[in-house]
C-alpha atoms as a PDB file:
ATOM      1  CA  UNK A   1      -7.472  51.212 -35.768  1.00  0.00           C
ATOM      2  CA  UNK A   2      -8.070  52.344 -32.082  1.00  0.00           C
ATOM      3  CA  UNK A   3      -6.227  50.747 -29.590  1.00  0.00           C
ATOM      4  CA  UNK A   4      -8.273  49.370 -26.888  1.00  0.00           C
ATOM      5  CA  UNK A   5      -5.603  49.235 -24.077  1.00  0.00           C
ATOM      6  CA  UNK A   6      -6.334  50.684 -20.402  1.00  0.00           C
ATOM      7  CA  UNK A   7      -4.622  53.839 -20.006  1.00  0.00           C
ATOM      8  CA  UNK A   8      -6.020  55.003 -16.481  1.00  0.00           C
ATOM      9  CA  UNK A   9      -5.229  53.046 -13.295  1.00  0.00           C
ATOM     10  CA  UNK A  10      -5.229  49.419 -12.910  1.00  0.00           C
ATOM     11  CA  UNK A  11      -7.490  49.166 -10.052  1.00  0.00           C
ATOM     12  CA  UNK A  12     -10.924  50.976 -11.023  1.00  0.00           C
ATOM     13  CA  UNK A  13     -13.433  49.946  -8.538  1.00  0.00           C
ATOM     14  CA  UNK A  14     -13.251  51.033  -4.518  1.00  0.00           C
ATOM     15  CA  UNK A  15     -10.239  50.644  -3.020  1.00  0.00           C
ATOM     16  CA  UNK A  16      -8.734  47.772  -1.368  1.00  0.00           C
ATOM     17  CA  UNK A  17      -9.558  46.798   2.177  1.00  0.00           C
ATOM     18  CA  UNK A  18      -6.052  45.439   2.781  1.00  0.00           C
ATOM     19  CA  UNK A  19      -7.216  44.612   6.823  1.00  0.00           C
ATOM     20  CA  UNK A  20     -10.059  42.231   5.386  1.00  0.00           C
ATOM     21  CA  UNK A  21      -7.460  40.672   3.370  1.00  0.00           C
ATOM     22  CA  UNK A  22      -5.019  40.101   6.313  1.00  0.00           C
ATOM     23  CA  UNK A  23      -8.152  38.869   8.142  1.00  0.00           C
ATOM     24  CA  UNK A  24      -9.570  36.451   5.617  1.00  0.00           C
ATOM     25  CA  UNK A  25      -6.320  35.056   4.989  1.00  0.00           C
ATOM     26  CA  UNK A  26      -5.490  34.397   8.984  1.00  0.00           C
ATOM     27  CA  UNK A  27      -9.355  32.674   8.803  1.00  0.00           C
ATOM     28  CA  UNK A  28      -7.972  30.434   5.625  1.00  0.00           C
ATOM     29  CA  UNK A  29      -5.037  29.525   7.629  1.00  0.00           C
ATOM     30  CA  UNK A  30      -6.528  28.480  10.732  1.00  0.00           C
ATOM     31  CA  UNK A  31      -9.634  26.822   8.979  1.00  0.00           C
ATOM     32  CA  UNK A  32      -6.465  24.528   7.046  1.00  0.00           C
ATOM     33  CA  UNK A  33      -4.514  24.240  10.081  1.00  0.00           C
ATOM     34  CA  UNK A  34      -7.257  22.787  12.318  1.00  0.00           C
ATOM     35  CA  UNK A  35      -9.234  20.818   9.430  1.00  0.00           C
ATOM     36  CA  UNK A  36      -5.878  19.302   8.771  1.00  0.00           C
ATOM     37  CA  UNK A  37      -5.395  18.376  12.354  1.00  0.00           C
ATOM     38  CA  UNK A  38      -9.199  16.858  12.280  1.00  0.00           C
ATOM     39  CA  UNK A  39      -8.369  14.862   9.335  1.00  0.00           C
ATOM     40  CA  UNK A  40      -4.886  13.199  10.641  1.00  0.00           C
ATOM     41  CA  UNK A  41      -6.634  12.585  13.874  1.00  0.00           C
ATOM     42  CA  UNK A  42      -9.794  10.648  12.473  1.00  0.00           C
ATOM     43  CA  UNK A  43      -8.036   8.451  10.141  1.00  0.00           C
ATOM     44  CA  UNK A  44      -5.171   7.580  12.688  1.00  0.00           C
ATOM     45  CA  UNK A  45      -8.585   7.080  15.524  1.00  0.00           C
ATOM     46  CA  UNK A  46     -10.356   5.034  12.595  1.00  0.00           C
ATOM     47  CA  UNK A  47      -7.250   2.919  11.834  1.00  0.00           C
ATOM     48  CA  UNK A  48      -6.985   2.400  15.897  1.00  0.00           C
ATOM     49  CA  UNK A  49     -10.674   1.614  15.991  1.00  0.00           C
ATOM     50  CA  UNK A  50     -10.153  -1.199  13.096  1.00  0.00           C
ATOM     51  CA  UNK A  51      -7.250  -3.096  14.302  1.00  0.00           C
ATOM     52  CA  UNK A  52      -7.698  -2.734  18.401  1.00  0.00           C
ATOM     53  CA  UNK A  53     -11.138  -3.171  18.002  1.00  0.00           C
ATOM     54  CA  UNK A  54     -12.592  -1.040  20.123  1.00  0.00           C
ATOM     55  CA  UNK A  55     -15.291   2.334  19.352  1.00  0.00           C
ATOM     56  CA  UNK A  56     -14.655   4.205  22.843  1.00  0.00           C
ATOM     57  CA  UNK A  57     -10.995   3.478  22.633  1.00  0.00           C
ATOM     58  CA  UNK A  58     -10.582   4.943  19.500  1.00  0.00           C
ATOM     59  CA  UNK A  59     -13.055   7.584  20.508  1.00  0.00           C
ATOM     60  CA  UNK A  60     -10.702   9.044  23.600  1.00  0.00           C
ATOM     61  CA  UNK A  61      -7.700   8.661  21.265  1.00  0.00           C
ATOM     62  CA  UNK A  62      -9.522  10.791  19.054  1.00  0.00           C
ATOM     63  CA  UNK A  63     -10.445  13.359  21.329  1.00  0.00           C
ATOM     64  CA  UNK A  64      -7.001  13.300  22.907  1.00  0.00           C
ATOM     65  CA  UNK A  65      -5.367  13.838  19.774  1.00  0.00           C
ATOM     66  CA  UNK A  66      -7.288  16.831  18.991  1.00  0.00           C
ATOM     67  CA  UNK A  67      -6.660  18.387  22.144  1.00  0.00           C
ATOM     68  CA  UNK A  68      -2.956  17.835  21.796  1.00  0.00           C
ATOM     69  CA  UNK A  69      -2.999  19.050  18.181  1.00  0.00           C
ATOM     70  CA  UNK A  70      -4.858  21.858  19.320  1.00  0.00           C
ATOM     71  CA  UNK A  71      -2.588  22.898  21.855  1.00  0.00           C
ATOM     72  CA  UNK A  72       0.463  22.707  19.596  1.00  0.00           C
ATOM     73  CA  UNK A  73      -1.342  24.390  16.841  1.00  0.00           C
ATOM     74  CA  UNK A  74      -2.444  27.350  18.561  1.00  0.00           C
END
């Protein structure tokens, strides 16, 4: 019987675009980063908002929070 294993190279198509890697994986980070930031910052504004009572309080504590993540982050 023939054996049906791949004797040429491994990669057959184009070659790679290793910069569009580099750049789609910086894009993943950031878009993780900053989404995680949103995330902790809208449940700790929502669970400000419940027990202070208040929706503009918890509104500037939200937007403060992302402007301080935001400056760590970056």
């Amino acid at each position: 019987m023939a054996e049906h294993t791949p004797s040429g190279p491994v990669e057959l198509g184009a070659k790679m675009d290793y910069a569009e890697h580099d750049r789609t994986y910086a894009g993943f980070l950031m878009l993780a980063k900053y989404g995680s930031l949103f995330c902790l910052g809208l449940l700790i504004a929502m669970a400000f908002g419940f027990f202070a009572g208040g929706f503009f309080s918890a509104l500037i504590l939200f937007v403060l929070i992302l402007a301080v993540g935001a400056f760590i982050l970056r």
